[in-house]
PDB file of N, CA and C in Angstrom:
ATOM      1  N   UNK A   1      88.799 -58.367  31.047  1.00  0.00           N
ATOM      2  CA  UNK A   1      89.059 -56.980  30.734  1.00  0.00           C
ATOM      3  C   UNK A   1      88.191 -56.103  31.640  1.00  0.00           C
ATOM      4  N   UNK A   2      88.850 -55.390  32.112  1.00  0.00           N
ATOM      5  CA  UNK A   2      88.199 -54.195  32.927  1.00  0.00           C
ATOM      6  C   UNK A   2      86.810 -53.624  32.596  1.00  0.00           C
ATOM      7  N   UNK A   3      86.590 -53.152  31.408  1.00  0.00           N
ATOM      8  CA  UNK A   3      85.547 -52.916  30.242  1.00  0.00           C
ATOM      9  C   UNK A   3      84.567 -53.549  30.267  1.00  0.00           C
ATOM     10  N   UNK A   4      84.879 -55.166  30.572  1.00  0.00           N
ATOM     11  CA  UNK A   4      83.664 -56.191  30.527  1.00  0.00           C
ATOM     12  C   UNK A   4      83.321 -56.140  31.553  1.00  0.00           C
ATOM     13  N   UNK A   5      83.863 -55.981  32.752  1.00  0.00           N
ATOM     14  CA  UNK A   5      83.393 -55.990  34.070  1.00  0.00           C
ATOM     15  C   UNK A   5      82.553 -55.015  34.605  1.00  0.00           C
ATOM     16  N   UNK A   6      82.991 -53.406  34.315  1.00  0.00           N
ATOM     17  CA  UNK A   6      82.758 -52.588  34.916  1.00  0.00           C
ATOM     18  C   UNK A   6      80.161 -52.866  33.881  1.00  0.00           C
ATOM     19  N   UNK A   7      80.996 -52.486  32.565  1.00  0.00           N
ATOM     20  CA  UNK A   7      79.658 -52.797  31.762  1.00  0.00           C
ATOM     21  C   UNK A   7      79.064 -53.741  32.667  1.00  0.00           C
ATOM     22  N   UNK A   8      79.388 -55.028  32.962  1.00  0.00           N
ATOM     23  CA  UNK A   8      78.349 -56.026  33.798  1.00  0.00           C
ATOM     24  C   UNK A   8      77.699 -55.099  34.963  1.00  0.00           C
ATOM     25  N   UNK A   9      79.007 -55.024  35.800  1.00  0.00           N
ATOM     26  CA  UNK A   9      78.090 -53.679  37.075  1.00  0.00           C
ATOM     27  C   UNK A   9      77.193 -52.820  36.269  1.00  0.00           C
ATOM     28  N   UNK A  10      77.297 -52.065  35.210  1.00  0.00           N
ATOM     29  CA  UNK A  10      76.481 -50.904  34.933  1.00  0.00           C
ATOM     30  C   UNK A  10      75.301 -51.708  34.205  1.00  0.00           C
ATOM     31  N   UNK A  11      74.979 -52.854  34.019  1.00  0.00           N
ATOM     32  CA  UNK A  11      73.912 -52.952  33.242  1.00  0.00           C
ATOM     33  C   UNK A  11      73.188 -53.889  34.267  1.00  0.00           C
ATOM     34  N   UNK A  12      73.619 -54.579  35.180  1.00  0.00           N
ATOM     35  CA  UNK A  12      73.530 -55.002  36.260  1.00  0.00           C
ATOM     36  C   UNK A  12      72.405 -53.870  37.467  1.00  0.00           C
ATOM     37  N   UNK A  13      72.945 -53.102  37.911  1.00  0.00           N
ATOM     38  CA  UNK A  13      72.511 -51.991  38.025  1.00  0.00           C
ATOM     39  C   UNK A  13      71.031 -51.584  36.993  1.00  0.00           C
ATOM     40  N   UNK A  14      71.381 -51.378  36.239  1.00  0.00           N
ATOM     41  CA  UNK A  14      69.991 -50.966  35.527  1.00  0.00           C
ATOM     42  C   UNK A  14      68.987 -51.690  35.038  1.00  0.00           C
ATOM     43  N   UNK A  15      69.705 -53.069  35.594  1.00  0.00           N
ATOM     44  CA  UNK A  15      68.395 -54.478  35.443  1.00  0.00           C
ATOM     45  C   UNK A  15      67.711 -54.878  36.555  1.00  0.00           C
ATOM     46  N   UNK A  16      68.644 -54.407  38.082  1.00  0.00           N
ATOM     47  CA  UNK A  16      68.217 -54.409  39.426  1.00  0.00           C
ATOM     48  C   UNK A  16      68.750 -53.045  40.136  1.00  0.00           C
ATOM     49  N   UNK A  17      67.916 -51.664  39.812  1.00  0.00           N
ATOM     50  CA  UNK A  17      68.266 -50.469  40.561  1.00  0.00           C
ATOM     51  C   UNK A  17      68.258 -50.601  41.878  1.00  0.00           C
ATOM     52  N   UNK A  18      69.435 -49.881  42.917  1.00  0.00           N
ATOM     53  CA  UNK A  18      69.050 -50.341  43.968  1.00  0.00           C
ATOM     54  C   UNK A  18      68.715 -48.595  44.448  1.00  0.00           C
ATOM     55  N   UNK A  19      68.404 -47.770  45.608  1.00  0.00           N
ATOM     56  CA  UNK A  19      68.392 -46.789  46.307  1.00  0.00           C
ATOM     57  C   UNK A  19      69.699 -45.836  46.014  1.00  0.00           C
ATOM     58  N   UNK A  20      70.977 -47.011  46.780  1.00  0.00           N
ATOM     59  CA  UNK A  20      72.311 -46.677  47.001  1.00  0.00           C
ATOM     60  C   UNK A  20      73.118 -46.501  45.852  1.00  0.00           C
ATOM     61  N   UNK A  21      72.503 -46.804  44.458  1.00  0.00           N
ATOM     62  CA  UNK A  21      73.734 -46.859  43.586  1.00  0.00           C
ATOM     63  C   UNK A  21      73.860 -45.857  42.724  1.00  0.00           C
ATOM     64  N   UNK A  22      74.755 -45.369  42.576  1.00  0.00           N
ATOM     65  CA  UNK A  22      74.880 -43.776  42.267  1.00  0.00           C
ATOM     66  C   UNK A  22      74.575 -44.077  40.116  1.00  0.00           C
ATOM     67  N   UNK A  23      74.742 -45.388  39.283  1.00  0.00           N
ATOM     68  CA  UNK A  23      74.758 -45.877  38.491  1.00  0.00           C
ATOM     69  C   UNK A  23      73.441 -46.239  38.201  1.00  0.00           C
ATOM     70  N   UNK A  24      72.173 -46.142  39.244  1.00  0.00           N
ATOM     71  CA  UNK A  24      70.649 -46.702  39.017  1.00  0.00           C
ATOM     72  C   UNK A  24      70.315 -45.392  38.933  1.00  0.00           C
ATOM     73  N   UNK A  25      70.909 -44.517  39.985  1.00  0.00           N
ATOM     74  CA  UNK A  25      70.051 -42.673  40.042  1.00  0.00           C
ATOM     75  C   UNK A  25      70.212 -42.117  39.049  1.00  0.00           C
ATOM     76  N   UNK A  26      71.869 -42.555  38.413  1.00  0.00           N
ATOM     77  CA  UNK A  26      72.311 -41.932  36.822  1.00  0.00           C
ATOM     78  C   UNK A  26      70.833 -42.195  35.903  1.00  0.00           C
ATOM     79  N   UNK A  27      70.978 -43.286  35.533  1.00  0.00           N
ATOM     80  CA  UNK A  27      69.975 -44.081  34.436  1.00  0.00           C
ATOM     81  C   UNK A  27      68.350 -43.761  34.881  1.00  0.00           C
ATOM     82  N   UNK A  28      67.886 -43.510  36.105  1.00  0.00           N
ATOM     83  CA  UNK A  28      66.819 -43.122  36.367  1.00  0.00           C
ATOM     84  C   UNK A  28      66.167 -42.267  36.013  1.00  0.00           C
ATOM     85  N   UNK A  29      67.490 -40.912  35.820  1.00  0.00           N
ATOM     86  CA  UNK A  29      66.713 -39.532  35.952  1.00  0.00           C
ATOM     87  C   UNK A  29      66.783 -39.397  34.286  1.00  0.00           C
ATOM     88  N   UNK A  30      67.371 -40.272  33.258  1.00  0.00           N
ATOM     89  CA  UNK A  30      67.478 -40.129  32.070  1.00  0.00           C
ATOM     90  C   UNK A  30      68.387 -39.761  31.362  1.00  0.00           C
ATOM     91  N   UNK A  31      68.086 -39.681  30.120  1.00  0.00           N
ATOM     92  CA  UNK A  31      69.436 -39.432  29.036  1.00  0.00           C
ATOM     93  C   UNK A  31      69.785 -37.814  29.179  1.00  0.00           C
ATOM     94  N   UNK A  32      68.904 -37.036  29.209  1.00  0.00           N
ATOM     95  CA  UNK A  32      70.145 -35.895  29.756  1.00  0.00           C
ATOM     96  C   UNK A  32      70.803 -35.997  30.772  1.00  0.00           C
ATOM     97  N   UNK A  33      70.662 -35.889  31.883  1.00  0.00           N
ATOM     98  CA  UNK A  33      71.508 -36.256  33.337  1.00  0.00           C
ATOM     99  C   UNK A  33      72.543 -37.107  32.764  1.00  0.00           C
ATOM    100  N   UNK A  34      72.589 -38.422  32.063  1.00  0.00           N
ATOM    101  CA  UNK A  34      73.789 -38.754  31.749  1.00  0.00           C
ATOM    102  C   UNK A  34      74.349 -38.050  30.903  1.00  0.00           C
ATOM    103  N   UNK A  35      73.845 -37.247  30.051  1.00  0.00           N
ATOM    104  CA  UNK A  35      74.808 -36.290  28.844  1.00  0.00           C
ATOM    105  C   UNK A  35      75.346 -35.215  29.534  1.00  0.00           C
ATOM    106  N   UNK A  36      74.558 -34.757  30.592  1.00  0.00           N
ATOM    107  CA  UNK A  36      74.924 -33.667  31.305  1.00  0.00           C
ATOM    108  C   UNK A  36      76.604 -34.383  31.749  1.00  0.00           C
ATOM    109  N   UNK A  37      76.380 -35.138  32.731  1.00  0.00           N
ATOM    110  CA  UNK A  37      77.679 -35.576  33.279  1.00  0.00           C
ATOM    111  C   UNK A  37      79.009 -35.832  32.379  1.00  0.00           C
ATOM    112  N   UNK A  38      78.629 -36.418  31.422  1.00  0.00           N
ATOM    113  CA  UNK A  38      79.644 -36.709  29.814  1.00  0.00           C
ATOM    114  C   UNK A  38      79.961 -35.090  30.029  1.00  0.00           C
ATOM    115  N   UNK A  39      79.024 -33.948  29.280  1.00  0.00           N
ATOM    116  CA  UNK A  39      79.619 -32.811  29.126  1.00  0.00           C
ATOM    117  C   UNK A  39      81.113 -32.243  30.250  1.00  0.00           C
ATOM    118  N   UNK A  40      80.469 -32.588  31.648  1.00  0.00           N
ATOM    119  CA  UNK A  40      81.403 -32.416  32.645  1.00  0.00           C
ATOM    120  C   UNK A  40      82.576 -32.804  32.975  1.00  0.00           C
ATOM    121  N   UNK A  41      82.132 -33.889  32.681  1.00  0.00           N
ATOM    122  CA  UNK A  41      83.538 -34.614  32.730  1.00  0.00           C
ATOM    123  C   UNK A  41      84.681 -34.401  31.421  1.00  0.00           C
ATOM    124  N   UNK A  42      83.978 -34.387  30.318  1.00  0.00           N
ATOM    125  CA  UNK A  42      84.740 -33.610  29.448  1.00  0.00           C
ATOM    126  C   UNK A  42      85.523 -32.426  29.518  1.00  0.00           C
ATOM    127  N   UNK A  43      84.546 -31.400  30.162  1.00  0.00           N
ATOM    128  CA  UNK A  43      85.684 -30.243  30.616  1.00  0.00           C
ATOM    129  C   UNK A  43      86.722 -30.354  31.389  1.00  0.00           C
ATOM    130  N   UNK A  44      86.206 -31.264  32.544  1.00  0.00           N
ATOM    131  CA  UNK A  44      87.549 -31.283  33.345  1.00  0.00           C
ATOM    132  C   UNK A  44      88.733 -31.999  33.248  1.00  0.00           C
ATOM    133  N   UNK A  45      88.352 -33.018  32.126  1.00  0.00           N
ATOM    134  CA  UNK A  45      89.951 -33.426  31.241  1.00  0.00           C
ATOM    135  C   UNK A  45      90.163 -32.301  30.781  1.00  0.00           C
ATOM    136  N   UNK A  46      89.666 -31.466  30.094  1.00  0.00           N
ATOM    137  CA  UNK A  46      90.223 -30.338  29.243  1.00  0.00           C
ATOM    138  C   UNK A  46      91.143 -29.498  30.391  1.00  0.00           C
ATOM    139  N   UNK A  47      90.309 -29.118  31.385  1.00  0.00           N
ATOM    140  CA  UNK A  47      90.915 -28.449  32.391  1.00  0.00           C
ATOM    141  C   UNK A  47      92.399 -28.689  32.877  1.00  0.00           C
ATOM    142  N   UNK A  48      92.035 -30.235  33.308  1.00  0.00           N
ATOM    143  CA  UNK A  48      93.309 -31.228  34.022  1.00  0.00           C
ATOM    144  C   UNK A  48      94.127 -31.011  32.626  1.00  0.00           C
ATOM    145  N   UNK A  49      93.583 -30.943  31.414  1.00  0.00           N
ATOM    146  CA  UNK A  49      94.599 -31.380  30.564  1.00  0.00           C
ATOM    147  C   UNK A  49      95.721 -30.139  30.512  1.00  0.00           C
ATOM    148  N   UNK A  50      94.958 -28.680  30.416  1.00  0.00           N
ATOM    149  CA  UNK A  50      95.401 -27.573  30.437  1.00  0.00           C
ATOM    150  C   UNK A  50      96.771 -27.335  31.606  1.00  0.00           C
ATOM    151  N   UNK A  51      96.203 -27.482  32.451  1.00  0.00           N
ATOM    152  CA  UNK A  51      97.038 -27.827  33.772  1.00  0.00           C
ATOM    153  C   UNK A  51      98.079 -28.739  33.451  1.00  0.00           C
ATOM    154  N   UNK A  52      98.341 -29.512  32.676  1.00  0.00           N
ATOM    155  CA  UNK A  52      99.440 -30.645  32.808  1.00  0.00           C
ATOM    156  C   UNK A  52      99.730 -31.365  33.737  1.00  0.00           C
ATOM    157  N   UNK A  53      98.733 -31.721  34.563  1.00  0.00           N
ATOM    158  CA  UNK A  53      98.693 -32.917  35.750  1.00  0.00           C
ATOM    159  C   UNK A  53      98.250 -34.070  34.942  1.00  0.00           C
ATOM    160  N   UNK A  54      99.154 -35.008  34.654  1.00  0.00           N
ATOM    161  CA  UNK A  54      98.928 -36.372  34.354  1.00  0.00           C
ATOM    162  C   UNK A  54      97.772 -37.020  35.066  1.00  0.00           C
ATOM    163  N   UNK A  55      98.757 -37.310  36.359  1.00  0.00           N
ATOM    164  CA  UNK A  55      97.406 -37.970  36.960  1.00  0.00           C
ATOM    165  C   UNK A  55      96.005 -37.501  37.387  1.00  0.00           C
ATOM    166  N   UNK A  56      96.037 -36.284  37.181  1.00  0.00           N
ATOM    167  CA  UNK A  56      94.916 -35.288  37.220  1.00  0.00           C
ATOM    168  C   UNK A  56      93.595 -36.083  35.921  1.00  0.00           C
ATOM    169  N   UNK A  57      94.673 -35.886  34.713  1.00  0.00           N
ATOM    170  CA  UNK A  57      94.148 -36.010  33.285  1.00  0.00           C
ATOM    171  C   UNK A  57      93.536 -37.745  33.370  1.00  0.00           C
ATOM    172  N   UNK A  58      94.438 -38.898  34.068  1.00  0.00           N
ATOM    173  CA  UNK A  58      94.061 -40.345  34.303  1.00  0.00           C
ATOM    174  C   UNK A  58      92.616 -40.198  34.331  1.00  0.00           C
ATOM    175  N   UNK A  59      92.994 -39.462  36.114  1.00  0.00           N
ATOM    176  CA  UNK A  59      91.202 -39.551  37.038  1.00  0.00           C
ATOM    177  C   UNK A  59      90.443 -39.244  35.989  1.00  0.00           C
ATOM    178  N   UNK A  60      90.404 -38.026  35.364  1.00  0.00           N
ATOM    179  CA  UNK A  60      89.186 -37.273  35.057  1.00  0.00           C
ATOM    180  C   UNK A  60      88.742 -38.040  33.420  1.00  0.00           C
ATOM    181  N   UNK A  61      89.996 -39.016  32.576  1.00  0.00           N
ATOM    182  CA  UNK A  61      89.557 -39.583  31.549  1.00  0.00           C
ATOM    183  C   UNK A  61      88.825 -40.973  31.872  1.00  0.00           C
ATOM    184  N   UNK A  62      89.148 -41.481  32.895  1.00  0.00           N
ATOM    185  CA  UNK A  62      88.664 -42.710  33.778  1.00  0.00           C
ATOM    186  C   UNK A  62      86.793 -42.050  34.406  1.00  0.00           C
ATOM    187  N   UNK A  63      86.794 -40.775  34.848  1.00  0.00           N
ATOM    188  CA  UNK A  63      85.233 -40.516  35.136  1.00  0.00           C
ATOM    189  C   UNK A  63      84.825 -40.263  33.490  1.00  0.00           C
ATOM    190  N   UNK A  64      85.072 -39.717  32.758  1.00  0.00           N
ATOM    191  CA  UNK A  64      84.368 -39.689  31.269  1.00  0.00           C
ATOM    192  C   UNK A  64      84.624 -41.331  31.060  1.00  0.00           C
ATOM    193  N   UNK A  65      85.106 -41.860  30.663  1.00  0.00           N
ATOM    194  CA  UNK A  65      84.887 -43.679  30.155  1.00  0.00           C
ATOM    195  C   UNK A  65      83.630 -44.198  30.708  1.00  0.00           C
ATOM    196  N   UNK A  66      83.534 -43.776  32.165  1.00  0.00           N
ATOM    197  CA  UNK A  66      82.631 -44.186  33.149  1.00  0.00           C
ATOM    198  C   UNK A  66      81.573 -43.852  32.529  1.00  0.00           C
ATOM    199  N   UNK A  67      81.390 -42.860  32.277  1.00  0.00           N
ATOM    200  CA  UNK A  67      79.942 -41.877  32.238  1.00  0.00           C
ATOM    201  C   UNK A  67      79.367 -42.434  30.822  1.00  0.00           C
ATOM    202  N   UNK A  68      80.077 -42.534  29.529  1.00  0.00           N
ATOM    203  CA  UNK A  68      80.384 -43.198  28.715  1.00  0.00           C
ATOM    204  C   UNK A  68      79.924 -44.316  28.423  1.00  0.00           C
ATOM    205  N   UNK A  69      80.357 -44.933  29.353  1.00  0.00           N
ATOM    206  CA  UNK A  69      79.849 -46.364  29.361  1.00  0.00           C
ATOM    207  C   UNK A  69      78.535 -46.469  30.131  1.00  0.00           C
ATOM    208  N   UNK A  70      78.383 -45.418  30.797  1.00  0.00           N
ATOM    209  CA  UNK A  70      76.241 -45.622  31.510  1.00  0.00           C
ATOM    210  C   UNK A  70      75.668 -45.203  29.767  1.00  0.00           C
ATOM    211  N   UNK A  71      76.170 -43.944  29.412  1.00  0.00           N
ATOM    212  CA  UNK A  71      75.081 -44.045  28.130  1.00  0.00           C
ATOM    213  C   UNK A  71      74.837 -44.632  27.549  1.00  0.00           C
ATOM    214  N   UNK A  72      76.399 -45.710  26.892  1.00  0.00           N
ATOM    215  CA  UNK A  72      76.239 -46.745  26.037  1.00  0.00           C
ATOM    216  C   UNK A  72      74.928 -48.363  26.919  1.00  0.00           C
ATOM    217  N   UNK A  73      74.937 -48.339  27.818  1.00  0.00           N
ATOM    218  CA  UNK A  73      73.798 -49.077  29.063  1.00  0.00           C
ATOM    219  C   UNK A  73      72.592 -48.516  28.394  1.00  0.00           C
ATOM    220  N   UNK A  74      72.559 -46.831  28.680  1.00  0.00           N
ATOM    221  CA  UNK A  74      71.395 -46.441  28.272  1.00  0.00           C
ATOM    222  C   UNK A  74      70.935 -46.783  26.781  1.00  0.00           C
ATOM    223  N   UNK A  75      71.596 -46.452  25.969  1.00  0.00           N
ATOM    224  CA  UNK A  75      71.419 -46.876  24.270  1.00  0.00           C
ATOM    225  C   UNK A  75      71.455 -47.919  23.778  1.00  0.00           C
ATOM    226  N   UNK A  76      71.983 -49.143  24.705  1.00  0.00           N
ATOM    227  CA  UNK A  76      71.972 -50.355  24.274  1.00  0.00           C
ATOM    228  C   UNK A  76      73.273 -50.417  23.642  1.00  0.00           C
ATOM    229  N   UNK A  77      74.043 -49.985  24.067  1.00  0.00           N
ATOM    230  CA  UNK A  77      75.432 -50.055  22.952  1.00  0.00           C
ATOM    231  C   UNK A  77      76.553 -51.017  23.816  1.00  0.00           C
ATOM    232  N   UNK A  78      77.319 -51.751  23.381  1.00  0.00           N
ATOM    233  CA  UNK A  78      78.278 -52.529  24.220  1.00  0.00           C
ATOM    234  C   UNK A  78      79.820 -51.285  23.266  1.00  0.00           C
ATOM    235  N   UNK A  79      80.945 -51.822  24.312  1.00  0.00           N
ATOM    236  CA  UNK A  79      82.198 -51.383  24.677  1.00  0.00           C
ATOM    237  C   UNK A  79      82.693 -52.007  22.768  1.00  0.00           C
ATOM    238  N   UNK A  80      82.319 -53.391  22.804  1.00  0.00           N
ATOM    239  CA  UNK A  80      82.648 -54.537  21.676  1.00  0.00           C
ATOM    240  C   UNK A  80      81.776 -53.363  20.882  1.00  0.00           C
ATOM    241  N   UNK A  81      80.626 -52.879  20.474  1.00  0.00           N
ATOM    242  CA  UNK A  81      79.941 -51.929  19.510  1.00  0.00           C
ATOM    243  C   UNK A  81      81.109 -50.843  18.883  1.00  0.00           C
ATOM    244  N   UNK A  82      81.592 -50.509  20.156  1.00  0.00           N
ATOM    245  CA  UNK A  82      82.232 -48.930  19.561  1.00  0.00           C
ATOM    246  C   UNK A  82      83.880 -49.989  19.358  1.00  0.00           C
ATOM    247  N   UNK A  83      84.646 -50.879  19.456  1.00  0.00           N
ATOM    248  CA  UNK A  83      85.637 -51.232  18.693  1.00  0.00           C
ATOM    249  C   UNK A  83      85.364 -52.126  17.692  1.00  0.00           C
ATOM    250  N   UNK A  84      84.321 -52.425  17.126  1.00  0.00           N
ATOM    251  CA  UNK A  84      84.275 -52.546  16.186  1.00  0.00           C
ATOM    252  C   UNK A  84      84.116 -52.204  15.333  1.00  0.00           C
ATOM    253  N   UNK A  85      83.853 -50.315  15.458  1.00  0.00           N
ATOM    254  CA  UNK A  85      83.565 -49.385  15.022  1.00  0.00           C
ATOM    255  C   UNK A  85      85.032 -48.976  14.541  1.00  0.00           C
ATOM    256  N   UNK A  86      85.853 -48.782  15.548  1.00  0.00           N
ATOM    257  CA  UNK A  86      87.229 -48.436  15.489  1.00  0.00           C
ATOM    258  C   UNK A  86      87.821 -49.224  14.616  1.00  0.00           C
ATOM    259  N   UNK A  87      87.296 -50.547  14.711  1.00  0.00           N
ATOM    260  CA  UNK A  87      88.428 -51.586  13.836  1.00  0.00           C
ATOM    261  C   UNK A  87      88.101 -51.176  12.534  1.00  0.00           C
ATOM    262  N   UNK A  88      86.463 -51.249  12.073  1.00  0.00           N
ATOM    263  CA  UNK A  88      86.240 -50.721  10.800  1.00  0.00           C
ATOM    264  C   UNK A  88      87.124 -49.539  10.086  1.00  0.00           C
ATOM    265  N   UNK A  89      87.465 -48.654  11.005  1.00  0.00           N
ATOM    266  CA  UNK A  89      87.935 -47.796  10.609  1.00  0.00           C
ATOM    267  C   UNK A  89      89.200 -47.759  10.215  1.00  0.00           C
ATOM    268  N   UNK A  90      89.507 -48.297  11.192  1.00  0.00           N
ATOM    269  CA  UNK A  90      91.373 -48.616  11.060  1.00  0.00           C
ATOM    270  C   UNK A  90      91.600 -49.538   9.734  1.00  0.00           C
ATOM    271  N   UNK A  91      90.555 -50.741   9.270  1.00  0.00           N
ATOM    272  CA  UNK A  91      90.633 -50.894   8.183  1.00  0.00           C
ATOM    273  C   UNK A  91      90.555 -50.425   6.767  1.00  0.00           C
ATOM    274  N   UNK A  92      89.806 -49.312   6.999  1.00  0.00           N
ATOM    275  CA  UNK A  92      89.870 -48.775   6.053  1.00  0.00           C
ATOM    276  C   UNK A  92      90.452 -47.688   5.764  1.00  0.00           C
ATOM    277  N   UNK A  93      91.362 -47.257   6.459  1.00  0.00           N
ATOM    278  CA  UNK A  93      92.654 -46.133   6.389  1.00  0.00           C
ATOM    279  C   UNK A  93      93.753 -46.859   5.565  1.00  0.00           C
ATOM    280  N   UNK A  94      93.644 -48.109   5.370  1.00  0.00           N
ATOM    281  CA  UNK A  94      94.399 -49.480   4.294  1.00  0.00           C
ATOM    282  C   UNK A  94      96.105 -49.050   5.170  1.00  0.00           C
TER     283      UNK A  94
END
C-alpha cells in the first residue's frame, strides 16, 4: 500500500535526516512548521475545491495526506492508528 511506503520514507527520514530532504527540514524545524503546512495545504483544497478543478483538488488532497502523514511521524502515530480509529467508528454507527 502506498501509505506503508510513503510512512517508511517519512520515518526513515527522521531516523537518518539528510541536508537534501525536504521531509528531515519539515521535522527539524518542529511541530508548528508542520501544522503550519497542514493549515496550507488545507486551504488550497478549499481553494482548488471552490474552483472545481478535479485534478487541481487530487494534487492539493495528495500534499495535505503528505503533510499529514509527517505529523503523524512527528506524534508517533501510524496511518494503521487513524483506521483503526475509523473502523471503531464505523462500528459503532451499528
Amino acid at each position: 500500500m502506498i501509505l506503508d511506503d510513503i510512512q517508511k520514507v517519512i520515518l526513515e527520514r527522521k531516523a537518518n535526516p539528510t541536508a537534501e530532504s525536504y521531509v528531515a527540514s519539515l521535522l527539524a524545524k518542529g511541530r508548528d512548521e508542520i501544522l503550519k503546512k497542514i493549515g496550507e495545504e488545507a486551504v488550497e483544497v478549499i481553494i482548488a475545491s471552490k474552483a472545481g478543478d478535479r485534478n487541481q483538488i487530487i494534487h492539493e488532497l495528495a500534499d495535505l495526506w503528505f503533510h499529514c502523514l509527517v505529523l503523524m511521524a512527528e506524534e508517533g502515530i501510524t496511518h494503521d492508528d487513524v483506521f483503526a480509529e475509523l473502523e471503531k467508528r464505523r462500528q459503532n454507527k451499528g
